[in-house]
PDB file of N, CA and C in Angstrom:
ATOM      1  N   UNK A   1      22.987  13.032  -0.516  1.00  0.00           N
ATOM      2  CA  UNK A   1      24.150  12.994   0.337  1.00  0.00           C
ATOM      3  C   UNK A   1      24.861  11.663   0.111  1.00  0.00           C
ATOM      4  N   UNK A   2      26.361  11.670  -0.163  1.00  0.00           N
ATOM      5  CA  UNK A   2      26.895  10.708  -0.476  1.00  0.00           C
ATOM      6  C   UNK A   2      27.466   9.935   0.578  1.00  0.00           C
ATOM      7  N   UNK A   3      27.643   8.766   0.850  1.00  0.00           N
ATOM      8  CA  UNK A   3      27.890   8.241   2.510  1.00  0.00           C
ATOM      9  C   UNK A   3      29.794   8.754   2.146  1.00  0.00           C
ATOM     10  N   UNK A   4      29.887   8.738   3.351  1.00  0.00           N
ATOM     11  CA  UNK A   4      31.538   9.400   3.543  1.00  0.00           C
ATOM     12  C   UNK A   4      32.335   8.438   3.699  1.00  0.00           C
ATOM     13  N   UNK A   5      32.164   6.895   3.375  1.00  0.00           N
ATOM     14  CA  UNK A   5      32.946   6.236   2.799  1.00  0.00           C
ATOM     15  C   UNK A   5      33.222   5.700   1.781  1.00  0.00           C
ATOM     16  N   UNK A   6      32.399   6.447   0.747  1.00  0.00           N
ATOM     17  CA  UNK A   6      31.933   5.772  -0.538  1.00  0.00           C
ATOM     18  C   UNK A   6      33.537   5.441  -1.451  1.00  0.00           C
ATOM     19  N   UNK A   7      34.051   6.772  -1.465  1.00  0.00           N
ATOM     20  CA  UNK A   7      35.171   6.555  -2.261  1.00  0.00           C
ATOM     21  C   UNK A   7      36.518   5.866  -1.900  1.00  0.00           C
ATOM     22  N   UNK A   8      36.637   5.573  -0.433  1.00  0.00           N
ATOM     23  CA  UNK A   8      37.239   5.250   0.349  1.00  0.00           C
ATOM     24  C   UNK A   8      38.308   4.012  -0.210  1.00  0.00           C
ATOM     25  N   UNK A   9      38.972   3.368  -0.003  1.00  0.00           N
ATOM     26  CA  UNK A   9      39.332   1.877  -0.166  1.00  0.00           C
ATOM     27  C   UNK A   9      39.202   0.928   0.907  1.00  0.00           C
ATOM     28  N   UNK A  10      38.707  -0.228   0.969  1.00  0.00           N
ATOM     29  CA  UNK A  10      38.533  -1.143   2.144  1.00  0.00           C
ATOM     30  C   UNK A  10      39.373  -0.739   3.509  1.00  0.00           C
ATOM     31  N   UNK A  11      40.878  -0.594   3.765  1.00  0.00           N
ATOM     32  CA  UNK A  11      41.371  -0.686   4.595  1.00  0.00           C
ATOM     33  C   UNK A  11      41.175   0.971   5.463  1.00  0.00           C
ATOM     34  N   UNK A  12      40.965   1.876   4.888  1.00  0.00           N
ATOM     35  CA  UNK A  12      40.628   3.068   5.160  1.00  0.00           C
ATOM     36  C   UNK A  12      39.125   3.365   5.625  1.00  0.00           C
ATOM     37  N   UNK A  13      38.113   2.620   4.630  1.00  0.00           N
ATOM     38  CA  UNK A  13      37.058   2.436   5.403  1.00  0.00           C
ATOM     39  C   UNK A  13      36.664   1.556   6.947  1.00  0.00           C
ATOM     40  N   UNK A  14      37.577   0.258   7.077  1.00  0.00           N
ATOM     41  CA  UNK A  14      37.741  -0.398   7.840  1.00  0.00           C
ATOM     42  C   UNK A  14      38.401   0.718   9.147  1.00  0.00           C
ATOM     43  N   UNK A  15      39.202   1.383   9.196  1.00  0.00           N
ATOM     44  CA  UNK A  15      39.732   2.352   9.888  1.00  0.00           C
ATOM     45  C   UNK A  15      38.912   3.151  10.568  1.00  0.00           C
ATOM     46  N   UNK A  16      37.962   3.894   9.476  1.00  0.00           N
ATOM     47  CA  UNK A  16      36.709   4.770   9.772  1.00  0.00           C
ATOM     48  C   UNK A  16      36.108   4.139  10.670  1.00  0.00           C
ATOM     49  N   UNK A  17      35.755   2.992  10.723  1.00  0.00           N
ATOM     50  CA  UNK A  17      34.179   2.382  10.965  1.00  0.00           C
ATOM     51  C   UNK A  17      34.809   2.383  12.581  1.00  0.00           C
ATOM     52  N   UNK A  18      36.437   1.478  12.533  1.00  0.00           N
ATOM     53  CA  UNK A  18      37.035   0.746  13.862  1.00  0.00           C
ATOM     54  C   UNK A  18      36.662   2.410  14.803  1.00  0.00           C
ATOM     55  N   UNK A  19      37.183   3.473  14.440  1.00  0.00           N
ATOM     56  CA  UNK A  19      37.634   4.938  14.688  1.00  0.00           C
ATOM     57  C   UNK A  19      35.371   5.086  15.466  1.00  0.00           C
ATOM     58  N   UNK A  20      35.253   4.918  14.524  1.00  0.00           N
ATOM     59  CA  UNK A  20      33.558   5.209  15.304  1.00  0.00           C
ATOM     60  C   UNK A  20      32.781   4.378  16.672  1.00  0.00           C
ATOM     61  N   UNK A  21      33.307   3.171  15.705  1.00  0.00           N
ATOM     62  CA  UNK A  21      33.165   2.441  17.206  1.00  0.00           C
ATOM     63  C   UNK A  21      33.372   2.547  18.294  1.00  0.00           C
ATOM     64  N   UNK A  22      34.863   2.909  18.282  1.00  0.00           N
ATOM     65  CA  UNK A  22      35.775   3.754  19.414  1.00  0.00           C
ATOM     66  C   UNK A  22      35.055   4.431  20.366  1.00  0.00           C
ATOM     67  N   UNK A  23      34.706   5.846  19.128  1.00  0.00           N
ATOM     68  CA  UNK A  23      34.181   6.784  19.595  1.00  0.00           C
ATOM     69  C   UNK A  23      32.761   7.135  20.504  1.00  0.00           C
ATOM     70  N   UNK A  24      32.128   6.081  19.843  1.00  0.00           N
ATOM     71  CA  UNK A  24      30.795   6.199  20.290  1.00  0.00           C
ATOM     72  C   UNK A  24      30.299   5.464  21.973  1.00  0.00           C
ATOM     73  N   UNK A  25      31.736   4.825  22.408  1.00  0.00           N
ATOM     74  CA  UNK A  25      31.660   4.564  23.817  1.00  0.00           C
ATOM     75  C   UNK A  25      31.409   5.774  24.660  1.00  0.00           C
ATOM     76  N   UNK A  26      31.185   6.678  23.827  1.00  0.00           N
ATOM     77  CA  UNK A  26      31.755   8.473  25.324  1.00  0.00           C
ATOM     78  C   UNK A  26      30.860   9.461  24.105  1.00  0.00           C
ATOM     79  N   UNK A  27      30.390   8.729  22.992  1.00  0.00           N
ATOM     80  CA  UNK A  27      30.093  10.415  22.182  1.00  0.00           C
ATOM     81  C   UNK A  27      28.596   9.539  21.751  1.00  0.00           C
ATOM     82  N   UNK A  28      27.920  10.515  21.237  1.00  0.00           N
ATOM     83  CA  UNK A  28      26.941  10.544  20.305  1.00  0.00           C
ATOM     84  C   UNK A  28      27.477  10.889  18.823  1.00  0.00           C
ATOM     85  N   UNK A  29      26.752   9.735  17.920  1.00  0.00           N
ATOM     86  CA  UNK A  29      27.423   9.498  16.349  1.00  0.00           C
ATOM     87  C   UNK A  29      25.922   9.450  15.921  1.00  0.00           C
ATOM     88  N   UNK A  30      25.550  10.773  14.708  1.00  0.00           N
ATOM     89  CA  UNK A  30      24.967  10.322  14.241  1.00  0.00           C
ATOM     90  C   UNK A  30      25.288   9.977  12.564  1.00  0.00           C
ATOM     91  N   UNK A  31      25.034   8.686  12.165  1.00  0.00           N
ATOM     92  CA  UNK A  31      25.763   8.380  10.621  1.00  0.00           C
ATOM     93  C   UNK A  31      24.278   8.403   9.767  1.00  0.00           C
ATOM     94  N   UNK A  32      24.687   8.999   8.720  1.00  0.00           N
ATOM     95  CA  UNK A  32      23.676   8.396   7.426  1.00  0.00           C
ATOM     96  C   UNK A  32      24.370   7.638   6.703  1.00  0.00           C
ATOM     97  N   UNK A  33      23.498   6.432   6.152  1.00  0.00           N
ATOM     98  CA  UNK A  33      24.322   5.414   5.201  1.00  0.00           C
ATOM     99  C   UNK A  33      23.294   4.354   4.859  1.00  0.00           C
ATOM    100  N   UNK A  34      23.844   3.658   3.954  1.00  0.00           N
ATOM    101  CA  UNK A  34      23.214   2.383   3.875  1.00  0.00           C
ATOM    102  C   UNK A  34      24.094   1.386   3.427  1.00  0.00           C
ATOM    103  N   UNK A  35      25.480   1.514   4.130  1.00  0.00           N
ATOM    104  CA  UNK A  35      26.337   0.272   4.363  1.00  0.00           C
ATOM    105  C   UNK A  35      25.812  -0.538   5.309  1.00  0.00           C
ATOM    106  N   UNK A  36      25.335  -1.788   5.139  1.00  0.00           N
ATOM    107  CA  UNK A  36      25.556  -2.604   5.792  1.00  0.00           C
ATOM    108  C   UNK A  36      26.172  -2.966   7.744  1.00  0.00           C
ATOM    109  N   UNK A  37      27.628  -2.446   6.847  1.00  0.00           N
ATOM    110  CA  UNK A  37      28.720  -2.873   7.856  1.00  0.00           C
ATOM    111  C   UNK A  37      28.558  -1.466   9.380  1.00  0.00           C
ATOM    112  N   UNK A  38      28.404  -0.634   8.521  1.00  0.00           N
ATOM    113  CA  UNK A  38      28.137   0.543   9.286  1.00  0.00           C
ATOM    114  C   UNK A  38      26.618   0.455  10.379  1.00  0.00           C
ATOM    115  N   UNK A  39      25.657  -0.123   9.530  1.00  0.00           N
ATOM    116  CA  UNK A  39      24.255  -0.119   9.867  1.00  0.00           C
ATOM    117  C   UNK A  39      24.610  -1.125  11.637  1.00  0.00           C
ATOM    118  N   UNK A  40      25.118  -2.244  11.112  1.00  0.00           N
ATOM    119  CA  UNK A  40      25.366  -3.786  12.139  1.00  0.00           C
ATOM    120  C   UNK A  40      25.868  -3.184  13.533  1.00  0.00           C
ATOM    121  N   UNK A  41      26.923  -2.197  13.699  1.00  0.00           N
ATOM    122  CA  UNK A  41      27.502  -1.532  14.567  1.00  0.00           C
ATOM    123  C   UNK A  41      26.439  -0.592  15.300  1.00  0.00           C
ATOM    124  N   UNK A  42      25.063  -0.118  14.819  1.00  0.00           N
ATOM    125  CA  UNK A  42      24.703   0.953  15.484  1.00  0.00           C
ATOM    126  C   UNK A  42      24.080   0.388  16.945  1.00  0.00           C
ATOM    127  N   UNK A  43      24.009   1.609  17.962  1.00  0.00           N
ATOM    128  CA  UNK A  43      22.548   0.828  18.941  1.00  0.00           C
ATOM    129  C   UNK A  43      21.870   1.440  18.565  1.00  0.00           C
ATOM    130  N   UNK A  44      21.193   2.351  18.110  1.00  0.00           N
ATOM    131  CA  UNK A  44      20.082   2.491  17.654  1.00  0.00           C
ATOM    132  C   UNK A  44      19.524   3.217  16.148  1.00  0.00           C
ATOM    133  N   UNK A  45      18.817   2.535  15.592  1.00  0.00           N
ATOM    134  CA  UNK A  45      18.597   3.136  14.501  1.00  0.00           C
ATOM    135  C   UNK A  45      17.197   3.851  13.994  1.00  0.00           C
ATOM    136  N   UNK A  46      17.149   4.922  13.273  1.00  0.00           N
ATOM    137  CA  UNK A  46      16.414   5.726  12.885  1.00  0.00           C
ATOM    138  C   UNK A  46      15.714   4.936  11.634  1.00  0.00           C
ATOM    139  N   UNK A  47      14.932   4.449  11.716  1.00  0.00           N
ATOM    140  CA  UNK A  47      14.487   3.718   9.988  1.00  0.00           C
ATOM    141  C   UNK A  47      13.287   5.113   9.893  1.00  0.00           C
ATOM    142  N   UNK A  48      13.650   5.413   8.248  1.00  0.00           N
ATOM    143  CA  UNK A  48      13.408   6.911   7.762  1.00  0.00           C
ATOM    144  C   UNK A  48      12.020   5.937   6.508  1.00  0.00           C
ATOM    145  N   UNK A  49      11.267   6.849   6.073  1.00  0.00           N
ATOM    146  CA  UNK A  49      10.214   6.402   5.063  1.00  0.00           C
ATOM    147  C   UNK A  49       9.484   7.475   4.363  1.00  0.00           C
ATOM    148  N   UNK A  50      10.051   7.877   3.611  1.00  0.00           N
ATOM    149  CA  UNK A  50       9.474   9.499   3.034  1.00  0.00           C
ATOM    150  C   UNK A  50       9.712  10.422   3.873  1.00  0.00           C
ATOM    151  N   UNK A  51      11.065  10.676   4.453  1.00  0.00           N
ATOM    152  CA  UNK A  51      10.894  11.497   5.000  1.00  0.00           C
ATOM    153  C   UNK A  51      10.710  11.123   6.436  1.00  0.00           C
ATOM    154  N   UNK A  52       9.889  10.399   7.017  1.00  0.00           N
ATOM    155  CA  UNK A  52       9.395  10.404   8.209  1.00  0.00           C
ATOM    156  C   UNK A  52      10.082   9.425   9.001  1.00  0.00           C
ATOM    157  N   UNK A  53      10.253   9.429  10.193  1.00  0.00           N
ATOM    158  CA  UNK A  53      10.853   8.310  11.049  1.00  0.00           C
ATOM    159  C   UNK A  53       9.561   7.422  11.295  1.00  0.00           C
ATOM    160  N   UNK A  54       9.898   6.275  10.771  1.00  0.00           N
ATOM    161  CA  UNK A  54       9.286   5.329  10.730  1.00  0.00           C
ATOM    162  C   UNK A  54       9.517   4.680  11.760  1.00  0.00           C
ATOM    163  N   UNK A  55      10.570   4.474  12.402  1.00  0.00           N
ATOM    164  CA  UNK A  55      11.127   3.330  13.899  1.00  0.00           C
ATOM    165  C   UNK A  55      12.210   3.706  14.095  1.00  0.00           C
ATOM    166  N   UNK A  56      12.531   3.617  15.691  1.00  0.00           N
ATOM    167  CA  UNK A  56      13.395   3.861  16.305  1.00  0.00           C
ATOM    168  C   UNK A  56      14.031   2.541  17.313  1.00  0.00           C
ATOM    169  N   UNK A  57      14.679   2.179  16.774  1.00  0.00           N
ATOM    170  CA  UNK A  57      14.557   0.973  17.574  1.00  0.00           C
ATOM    171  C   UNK A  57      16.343   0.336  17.553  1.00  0.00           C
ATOM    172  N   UNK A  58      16.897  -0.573  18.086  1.00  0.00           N
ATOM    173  CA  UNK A  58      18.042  -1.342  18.069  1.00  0.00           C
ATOM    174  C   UNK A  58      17.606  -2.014  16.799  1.00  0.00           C
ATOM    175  N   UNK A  59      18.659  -2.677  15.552  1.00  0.00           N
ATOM    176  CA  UNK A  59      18.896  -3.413  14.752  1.00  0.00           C
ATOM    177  C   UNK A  59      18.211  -4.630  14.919  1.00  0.00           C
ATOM    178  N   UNK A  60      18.022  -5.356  16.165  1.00  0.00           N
ATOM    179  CA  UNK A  60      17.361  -6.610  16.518  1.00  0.00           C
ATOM    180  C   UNK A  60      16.222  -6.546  16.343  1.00  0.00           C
ATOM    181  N   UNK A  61      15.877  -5.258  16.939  1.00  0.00           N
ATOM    182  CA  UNK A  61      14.508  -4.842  17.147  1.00  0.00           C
ATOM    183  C   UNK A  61      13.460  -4.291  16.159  1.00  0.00           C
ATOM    184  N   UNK A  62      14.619  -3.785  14.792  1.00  0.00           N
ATOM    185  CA  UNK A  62      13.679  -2.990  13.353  1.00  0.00           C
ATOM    186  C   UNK A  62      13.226  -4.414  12.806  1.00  0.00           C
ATOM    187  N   UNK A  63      14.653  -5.349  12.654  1.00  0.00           N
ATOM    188  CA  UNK A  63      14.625  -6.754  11.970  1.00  0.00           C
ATOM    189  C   UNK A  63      13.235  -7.490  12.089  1.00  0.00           C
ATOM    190  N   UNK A  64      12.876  -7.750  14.031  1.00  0.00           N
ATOM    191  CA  UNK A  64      11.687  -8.770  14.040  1.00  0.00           C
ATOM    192  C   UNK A  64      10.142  -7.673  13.639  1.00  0.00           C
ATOM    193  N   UNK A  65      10.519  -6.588  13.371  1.00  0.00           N
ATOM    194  CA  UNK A  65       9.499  -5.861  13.146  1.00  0.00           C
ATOM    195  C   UNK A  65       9.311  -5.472  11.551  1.00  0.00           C
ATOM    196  N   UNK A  66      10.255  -5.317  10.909  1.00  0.00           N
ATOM    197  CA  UNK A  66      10.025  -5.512   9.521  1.00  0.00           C
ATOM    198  C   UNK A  66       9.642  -7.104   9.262  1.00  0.00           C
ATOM    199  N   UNK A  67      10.370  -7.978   9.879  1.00  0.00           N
ATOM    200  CA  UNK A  67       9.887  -9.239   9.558  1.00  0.00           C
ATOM    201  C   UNK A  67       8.099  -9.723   9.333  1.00  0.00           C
ATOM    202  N   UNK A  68       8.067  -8.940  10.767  1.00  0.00           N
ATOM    203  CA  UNK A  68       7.011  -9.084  11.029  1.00  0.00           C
ATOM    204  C   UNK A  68       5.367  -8.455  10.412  1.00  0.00           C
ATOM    205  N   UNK A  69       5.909  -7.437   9.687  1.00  0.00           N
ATOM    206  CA  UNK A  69       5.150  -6.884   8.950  1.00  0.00           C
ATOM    207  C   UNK A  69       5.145  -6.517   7.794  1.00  0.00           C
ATOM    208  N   UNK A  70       6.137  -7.547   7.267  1.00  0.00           N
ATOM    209  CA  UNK A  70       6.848  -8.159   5.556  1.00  0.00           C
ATOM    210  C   UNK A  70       6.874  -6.792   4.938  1.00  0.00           C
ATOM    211  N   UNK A  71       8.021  -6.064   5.696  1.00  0.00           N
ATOM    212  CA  UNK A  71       8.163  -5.018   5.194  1.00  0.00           C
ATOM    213  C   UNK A  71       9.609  -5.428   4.493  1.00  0.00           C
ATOM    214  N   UNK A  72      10.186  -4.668   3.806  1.00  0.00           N
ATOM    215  CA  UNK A  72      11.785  -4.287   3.711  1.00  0.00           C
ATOM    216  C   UNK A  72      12.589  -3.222   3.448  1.00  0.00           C
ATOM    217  N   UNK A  73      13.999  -3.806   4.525  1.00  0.00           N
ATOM    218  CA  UNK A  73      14.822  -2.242   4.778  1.00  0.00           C
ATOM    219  C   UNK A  73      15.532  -2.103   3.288  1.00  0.00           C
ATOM    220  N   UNK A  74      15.008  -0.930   3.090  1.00  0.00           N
ATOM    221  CA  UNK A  74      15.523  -0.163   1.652  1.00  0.00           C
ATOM    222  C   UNK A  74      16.633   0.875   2.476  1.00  0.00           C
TER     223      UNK A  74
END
């Protein structure tokens, strides 16, 4: 699955992302990706590992836990 901003150009992706943000005050968003910029915005994230949900946790919260167990987010 290709992320749905891949082909995009900066200012259009920038649009997308502003447009989700928006949205997600009143909706449920669920995104696949591994932008970065996209990832920073979530509250909560699904960290996936073969398949399996590995952690569920806020961004703050995968961080001191991969840290912590010298893992890394692929």
């Amino acid at each position: 699955m290709d992320d749905i901003t891949a082909s995009l150009d900066p200012k259009t992706t920038n649009e997308i992302i502003d447009l989700l943000v928006r949205l997600k005050e009143d909706h449920t968003i669920l995104v696949i990706t591994n932008r970065e910029d996209l990832i920073n915005r979530a509250d909560k994230i699904f960290y996936l590992n073969k398949g399996k949900v590995k952690s569920y946790k806020s961004l703050e919260e995968l961080k001191e836990k991969i840290n912590s167990e010298s893992e890394v987010l692929i």
